[in-house]
Each structure stands twice: as C-alpha cells, then as structure tokens.
C-alpha atoms as a PDB file:
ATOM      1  CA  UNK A   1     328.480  82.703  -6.675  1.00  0.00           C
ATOM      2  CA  UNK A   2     326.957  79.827  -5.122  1.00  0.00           C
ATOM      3  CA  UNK A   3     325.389  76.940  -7.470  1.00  0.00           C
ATOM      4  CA  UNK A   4     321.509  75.641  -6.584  1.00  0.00           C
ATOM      5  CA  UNK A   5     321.761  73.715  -3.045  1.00  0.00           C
ATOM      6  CA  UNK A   6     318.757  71.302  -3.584  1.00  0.00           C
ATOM      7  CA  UNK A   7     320.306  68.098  -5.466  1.00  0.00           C
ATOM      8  CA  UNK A   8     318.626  66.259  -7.597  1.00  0.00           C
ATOM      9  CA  UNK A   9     319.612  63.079  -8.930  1.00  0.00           C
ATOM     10  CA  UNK A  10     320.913  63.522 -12.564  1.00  0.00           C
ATOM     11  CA  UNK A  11     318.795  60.543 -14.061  1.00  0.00           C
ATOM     12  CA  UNK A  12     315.606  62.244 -12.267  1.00  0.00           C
ATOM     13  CA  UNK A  13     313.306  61.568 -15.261  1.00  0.00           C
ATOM     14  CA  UNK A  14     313.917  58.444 -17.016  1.00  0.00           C
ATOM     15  CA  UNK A  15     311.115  57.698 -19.655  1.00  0.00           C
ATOM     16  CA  UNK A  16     312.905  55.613 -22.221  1.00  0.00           C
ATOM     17  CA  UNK A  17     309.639  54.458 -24.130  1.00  0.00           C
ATOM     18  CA  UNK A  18     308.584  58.119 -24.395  1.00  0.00           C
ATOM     19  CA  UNK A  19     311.859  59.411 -25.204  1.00  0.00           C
ATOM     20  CA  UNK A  20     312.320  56.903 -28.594  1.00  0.00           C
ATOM     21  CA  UNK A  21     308.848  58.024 -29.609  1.00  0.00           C
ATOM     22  CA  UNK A  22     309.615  62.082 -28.897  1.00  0.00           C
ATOM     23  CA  UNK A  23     313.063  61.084 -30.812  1.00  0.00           C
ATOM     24  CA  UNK A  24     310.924  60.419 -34.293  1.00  0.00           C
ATOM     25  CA  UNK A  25     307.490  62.616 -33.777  1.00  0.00           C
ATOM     26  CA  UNK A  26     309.493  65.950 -33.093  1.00  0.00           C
ATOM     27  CA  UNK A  27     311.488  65.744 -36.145  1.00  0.00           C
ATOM     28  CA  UNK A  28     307.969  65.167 -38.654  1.00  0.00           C
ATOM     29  CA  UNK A  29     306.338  67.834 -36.923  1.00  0.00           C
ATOM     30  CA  UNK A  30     309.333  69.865 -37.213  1.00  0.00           C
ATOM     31  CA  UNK A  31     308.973  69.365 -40.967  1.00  0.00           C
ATOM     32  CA  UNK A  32     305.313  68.958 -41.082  1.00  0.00           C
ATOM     33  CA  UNK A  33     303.947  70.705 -38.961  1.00  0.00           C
ATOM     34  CA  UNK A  34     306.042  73.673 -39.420  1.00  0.00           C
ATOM     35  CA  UNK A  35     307.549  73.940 -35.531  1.00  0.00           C
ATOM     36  CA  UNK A  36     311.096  74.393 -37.719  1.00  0.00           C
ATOM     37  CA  UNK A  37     309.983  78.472 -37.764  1.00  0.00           C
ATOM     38  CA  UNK A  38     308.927  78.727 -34.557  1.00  0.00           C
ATOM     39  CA  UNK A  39     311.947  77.437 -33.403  1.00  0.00           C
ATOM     40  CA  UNK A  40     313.964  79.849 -35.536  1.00  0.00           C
ATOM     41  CA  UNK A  41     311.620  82.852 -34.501  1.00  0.00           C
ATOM     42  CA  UNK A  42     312.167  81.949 -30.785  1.00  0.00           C
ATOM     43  CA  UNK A  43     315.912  81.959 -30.909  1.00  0.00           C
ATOM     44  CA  UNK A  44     316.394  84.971 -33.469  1.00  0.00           C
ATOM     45  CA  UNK A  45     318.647  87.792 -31.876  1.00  0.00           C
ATOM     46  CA  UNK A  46     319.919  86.301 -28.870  1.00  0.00           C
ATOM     47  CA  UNK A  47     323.609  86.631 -27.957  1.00  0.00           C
ATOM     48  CA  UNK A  48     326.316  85.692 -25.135  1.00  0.00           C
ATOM     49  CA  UNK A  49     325.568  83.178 -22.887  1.00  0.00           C
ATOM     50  CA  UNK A  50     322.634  81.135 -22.711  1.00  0.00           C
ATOM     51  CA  UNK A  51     321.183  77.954 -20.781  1.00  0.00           C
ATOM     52  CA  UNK A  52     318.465  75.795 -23.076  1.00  0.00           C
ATOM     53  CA  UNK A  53     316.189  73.950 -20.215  1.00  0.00           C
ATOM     54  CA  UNK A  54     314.968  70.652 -21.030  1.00  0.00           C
ATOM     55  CA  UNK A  55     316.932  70.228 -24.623  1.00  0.00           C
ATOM     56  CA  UNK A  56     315.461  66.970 -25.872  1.00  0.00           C
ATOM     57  CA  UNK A  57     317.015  65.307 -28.907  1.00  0.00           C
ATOM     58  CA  UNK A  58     318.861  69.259 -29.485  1.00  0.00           C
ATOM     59  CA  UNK A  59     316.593  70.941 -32.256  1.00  0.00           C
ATOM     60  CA  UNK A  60     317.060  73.450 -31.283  1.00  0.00           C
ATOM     61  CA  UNK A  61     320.862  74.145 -31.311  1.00  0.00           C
ATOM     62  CA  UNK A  62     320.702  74.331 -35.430  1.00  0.00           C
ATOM     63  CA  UNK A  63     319.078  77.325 -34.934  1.00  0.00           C
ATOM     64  CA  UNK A  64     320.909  79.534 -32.563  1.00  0.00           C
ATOM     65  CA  UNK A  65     322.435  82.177 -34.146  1.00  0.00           C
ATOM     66  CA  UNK A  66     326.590  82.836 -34.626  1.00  0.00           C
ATOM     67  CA  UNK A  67     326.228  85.645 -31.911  1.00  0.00           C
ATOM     68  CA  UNK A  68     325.666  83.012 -29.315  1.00  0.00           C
ATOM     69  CA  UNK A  69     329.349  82.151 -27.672  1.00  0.00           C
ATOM     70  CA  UNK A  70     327.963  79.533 -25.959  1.00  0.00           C
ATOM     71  CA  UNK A  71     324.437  76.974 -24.740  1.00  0.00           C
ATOM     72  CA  UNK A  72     324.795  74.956 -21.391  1.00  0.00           C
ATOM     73  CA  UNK A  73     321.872  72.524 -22.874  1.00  0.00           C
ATOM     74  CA  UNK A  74     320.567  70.922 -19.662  1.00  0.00           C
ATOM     75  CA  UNK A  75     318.266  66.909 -20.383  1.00  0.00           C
ATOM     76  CA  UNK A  76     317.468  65.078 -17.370  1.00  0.00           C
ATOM     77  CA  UNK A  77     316.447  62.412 -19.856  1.00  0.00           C
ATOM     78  CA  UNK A  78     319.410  59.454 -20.330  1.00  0.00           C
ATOM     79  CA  UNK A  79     318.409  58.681 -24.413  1.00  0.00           C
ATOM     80  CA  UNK A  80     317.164  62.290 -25.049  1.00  0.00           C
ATOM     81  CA  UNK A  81     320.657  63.444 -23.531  1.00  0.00           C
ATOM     82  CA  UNK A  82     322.403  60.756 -25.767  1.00  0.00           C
ATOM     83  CA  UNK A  83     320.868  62.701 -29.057  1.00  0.00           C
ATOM     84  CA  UNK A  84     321.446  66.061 -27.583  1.00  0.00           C
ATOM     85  CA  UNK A  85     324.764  65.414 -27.463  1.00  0.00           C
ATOM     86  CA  UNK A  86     324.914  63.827 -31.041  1.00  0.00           C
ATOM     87  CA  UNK A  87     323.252  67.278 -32.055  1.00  0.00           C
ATOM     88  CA  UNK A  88     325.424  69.590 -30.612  1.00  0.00           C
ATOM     89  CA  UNK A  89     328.810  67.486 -32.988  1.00  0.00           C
ATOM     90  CA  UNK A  90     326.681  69.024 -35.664  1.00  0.00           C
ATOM     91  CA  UNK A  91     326.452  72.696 -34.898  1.00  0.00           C
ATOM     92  CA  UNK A  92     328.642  75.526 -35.115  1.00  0.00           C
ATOM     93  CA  UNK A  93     327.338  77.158 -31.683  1.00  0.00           C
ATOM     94  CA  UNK A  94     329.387  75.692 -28.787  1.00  0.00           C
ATOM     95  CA  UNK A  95     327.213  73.717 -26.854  1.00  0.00           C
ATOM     96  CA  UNK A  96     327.596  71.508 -23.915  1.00  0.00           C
ATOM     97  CA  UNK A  97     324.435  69.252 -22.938  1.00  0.00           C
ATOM     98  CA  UNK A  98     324.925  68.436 -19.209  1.00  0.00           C
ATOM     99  CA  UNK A  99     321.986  66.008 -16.726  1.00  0.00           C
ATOM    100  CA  UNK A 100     320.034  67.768 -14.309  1.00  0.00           C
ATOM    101  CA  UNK A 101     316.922  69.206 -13.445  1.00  0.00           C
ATOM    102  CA  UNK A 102     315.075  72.267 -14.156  1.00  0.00           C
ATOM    103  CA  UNK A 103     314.602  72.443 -10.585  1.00  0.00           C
ATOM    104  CA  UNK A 104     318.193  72.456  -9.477  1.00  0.00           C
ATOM    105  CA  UNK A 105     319.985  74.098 -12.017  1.00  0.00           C
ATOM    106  CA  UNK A 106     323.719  73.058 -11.535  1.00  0.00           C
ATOM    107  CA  UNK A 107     324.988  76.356 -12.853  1.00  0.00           C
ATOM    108  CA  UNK A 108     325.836  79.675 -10.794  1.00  0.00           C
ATOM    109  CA  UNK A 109     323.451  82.114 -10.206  1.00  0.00           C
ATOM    110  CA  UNK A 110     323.240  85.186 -12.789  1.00  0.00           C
ATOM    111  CA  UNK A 111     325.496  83.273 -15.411  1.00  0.00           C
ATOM    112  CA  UNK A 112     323.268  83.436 -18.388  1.00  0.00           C
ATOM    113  CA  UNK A 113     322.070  86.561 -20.638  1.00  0.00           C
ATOM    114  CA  UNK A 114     318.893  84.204 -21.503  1.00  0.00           C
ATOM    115  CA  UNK A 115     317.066  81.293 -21.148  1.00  0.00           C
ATOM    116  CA  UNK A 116     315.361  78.782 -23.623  1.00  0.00           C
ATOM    117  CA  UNK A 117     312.335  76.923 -22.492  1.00  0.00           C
ATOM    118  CA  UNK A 118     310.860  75.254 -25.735  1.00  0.00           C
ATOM    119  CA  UNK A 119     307.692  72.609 -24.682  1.00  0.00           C
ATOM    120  CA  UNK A 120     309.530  71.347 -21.911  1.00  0.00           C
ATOM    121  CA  UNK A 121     307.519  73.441 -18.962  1.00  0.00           C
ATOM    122  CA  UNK A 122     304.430  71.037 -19.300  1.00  0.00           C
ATOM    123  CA  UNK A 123     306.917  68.349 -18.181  1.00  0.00           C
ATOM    124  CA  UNK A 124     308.758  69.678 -15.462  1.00  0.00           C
ATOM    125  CA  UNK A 125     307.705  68.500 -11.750  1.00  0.00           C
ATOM    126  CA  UNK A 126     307.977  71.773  -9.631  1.00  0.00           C
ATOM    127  CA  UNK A 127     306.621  74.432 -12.161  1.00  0.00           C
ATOM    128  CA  UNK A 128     307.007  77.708  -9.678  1.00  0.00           C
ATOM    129  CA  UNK A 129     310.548  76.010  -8.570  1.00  0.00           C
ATOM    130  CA  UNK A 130     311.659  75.913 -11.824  1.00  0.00           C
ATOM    131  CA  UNK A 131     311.045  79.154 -12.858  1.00  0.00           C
ATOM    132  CA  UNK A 132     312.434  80.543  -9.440  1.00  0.00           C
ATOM    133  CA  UNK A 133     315.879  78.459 -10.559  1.00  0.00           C
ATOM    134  CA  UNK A 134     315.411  80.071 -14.510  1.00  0.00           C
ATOM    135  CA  UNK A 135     315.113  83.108 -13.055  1.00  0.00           C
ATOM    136  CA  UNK A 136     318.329  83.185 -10.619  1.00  0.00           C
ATOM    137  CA  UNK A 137     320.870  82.188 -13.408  1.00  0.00           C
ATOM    138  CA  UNK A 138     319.476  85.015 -15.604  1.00  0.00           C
ATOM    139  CA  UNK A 139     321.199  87.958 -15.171  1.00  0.00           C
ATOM    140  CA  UNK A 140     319.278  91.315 -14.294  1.00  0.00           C
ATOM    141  CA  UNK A 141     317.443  92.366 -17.430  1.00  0.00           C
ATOM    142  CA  UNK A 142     318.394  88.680 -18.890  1.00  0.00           C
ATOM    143  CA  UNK A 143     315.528  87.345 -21.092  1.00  0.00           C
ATOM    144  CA  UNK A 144     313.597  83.919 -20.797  1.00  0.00           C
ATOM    145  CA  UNK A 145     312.608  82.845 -24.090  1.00  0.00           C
ATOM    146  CA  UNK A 146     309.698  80.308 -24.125  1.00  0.00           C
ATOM    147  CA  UNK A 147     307.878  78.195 -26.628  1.00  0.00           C
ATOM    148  CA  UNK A 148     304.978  75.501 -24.950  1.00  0.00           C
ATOM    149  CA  UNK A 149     301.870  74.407 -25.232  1.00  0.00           C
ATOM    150  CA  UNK A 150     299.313  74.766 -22.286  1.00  0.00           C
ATOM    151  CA  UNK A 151     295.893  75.815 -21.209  1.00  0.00           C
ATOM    152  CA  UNK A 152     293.624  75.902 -24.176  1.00  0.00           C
ATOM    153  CA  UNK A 153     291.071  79.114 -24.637  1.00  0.00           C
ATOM    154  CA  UNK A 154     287.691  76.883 -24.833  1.00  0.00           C
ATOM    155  CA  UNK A 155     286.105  76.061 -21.863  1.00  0.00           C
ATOM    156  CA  UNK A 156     285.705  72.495 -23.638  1.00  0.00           C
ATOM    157  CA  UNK A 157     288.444  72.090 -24.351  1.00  0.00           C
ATOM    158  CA  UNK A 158     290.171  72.796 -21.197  1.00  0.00           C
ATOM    159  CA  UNK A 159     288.194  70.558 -19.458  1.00  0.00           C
ATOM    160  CA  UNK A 160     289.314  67.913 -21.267  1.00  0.00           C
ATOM    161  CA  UNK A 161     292.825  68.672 -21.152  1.00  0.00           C
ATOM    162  CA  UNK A 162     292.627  68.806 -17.411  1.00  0.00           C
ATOM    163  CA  UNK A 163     290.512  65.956 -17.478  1.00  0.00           C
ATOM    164  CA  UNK A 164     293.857  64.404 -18.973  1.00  0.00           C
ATOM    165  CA  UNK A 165     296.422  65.373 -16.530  1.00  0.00           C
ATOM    166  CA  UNK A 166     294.855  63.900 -13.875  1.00  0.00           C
ATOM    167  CA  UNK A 167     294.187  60.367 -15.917  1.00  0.00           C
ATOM    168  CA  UNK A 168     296.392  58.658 -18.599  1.00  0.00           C
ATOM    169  CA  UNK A 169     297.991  62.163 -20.225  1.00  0.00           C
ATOM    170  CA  UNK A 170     301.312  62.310 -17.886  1.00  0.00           C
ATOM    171  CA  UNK A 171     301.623  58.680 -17.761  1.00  0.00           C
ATOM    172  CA  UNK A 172     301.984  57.950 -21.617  1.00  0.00           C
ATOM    173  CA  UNK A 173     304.070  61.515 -22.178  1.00  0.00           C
ATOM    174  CA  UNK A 174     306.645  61.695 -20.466  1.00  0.00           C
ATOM    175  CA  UNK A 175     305.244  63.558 -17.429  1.00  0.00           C
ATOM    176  CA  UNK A 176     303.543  66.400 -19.566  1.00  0.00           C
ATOM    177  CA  UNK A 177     300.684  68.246 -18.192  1.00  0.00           C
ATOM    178  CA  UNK A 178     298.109  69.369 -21.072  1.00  0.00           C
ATOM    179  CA  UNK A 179     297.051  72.231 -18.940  1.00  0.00           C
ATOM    180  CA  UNK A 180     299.097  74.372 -17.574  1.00  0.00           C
ATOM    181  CA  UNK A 181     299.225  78.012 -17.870  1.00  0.00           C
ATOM    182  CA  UNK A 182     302.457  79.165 -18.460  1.00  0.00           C
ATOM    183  CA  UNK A 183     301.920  83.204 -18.872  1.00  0.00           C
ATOM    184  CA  UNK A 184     300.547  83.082 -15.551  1.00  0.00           C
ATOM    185  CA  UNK A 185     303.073  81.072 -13.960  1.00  0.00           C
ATOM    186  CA  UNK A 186     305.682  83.066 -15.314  1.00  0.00           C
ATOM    187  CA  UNK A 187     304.281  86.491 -14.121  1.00  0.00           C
ATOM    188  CA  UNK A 188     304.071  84.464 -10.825  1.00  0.00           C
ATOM    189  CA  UNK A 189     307.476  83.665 -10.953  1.00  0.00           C
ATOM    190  CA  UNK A 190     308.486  87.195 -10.364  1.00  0.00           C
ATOM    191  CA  UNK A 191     309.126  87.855 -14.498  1.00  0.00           C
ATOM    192  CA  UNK A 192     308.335  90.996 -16.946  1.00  0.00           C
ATOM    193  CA  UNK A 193     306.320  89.982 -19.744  1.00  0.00           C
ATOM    194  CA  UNK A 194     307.608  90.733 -22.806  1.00  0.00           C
ATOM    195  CA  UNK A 195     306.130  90.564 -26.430  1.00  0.00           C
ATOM    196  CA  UNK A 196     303.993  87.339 -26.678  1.00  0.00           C
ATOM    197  CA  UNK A 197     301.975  85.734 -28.673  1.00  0.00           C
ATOM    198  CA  UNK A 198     299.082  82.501 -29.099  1.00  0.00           C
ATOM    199  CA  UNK A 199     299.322  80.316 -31.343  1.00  0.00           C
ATOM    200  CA  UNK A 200     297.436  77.032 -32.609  1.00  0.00           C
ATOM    201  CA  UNK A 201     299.546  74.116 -34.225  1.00  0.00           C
ATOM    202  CA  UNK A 202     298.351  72.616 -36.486  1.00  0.00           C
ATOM    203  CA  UNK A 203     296.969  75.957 -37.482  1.00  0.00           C
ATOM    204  CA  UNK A 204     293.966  74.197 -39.334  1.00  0.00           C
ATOM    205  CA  UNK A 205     292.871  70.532 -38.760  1.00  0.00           C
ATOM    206  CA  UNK A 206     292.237  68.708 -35.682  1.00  0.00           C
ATOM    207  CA  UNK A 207     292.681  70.262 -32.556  1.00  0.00           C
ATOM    208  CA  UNK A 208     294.359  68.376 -29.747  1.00  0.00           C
ATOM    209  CA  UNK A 209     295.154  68.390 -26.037  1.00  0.00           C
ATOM    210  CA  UNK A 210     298.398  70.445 -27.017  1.00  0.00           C
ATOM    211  CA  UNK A 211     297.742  73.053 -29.911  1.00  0.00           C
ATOM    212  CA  UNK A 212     297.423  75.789 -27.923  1.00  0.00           C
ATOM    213  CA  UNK A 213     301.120  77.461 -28.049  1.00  0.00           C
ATOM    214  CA  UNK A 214     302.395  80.295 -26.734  1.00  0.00           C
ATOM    215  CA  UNK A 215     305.717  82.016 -27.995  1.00  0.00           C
ATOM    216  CA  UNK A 216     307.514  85.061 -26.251  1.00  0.00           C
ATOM    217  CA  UNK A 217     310.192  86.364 -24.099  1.00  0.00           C
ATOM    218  CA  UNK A 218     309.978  87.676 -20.500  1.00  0.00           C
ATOM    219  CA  UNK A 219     312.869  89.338 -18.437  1.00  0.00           C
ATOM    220  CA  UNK A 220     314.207  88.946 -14.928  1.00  0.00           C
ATOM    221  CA  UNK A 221     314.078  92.562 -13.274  1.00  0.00           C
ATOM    222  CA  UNK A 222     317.164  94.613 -13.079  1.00  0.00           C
ATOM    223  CA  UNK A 223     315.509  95.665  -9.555  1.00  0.00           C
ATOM    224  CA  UNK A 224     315.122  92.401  -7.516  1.00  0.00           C
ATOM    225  CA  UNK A 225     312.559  91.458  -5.543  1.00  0.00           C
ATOM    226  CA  UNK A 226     313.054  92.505  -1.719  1.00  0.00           C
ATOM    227  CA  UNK A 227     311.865  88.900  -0.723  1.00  0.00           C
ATOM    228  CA  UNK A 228     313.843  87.032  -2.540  1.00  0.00           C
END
C-alpha cells in the first residue's frame, strides 16, 4: 500500500528551548498533577499494532499494555525524539520512535489497529490534514485514542485562550494552540465518536489556558467515505 506522498522534512519542528522545559514540567505534572491515570486510562485495552503521534519525551510507552505487539512512536522534535528513544530502552512494549510529521505519516495506509494522540493536536500545523493522515493508517473500525487540551466551556475564558493563539501562546510553547476544538475537528475528519469525556486539570485550583481536557476514543468507519 502506498506510504503518504507529501514529504515533510523530518526536523519540521525544532523548538529546543521548549522541548528542555516540556522534558521537566511533564514529568511533575505527571506526578502532581495526576496526568499518570489519565495516561493509563487512555491506553487501557488496546492491542496489535499501534502508531503514538507526537510521542514527546515517551510517557506514555510505560503504560501500554503487554497485548500491544508493537508502537511506531512518531516526534518531529530532535531532543524530544532523543528521550523518546531513551524511554522506549525502558519498556517491555516494542517500540520504535521514528521523525516525521503528523501530517505525512511515513507509514502505509491501514497499518495500525489504533492511534494515540495525547496533547500533541494543539501543536500540530495542519489540524484537518493530520487527522485525514491518522485516519488512513487506521484500519476500518481501528480506534483513535486521544487525550488534549482545547477550547475551554466559558465564554471568558475562551476568549482569552484565543486571545493567546494569536499573540505570545504558540511562540513560547512549542507551536500549541490554547483553543482548538478537537471533538469537532475529529467528527470533521470523517471519525465515529466514541465514549468521551471533559475533564479539568488541575481539577481544583487555578484555571489556565489549558485545563480543559478531553479524553476518548473515536473509530475510522468500516464503510469509507465515497469521497475520499
């Protein structure tokens, strides 16, 4: 089956100051803020093959479960990429962290049972591209599992989040865009919604530009879409 034609270059996104920083304040809020479970709750019961988008320093790969035979962990990121790869030595999953970027996928389409998108969508350049690549290396039926942050559910606060995106947000992290609405850009991407649900983190405290979560799966059609 063919591969993605559109290259992109595989140092795409190069944010080395950002990528140090996301190094230390994912693995305290992993502890402290309790993202540990969330990560554990979004990975529970998968199986076979899967593709992890945007894999960051790997926390993820701790967590997959022995039923896994194998993660293709994609990071664009050079550092990032470096401690993926340190990450995946330490797990008992096979998993091989390749470059590239979620809008090119260099993998063949309908290779993966599922899909792992875990706060990496805010980031990506081409949202709707991105989920149209997710979406063709999914098998029919495959799930997308997804755990990000986006559009907040007060008007004043969304305001100020898109207020942000369009100012000094992307700039100082790592491309990230506080206000995106990933449901609705998934639905749009031609997915079935599965279970979700919203979430705020830190449940109680200050709120910030990215405490609204949202944690579910979705499913590429068995029946694809005549268009496509």
């Amino acid at each position: 089956m063919p591969r993605s034609s559109t290259h992109v270059p595989q140092d795409a996104v190069h944010h080395p100051l950002f990528a140090r920083f996301y190094a230390r304040f994912s693995v305290a809020a992993d502890k402290n803020a309790g993202i540990v479970a969330f990560r554990e709750e979004l990975l529970s019961g998968l199986s076979g093959r899967v593709i992890e988008i945007g894999a960051g320093n790997g926390l993820n790969f701790a967590h997959y479960p022995a039923a896994v035979s194998e993660v293709v962990a994609l990071e664009p990121e050079r550092t990032l990429r470096h401690l993926a790869t340190q990450a995946a030595r330490r797990c008992e999953v096979p998993v091989d962290v390749v470059p590239g970027a979620a809008e090119a996928l260099p993998v063949k389409s309908e290779a993966f049972d599922a899909a792992v998108a875990s706060l990496v969508l805010c980031s990506v350049r081409d949202l709707p591209r991105a989920l149209g690549e997710i979406k063709r290396v999914l098998r029919p039926g495959g799930e997308l599992r997804f755990f990000e942050h986006g559009l907040a559910g007060t008007k004043g606060m969304a305001r100020t989040q898109r207020a942000l995106d369009r100012t000094v947000w992307p700039l100082l992290f790592g491309g990230c865009h506080t206000a995106r609405d990933t449901i609705a850009a998934i639905e749009a991407a031609g997915f079935e919604l599965g279970v979700y649900r919203r979430l705020q983190i830190p449940e109680r405290g200050l709120r910030l530009p990215t405490s609204s979560c949202v944690l579910g799966v979705a499913r590429r059609p068995f029946v694809s879409d005549p268009q496509e």
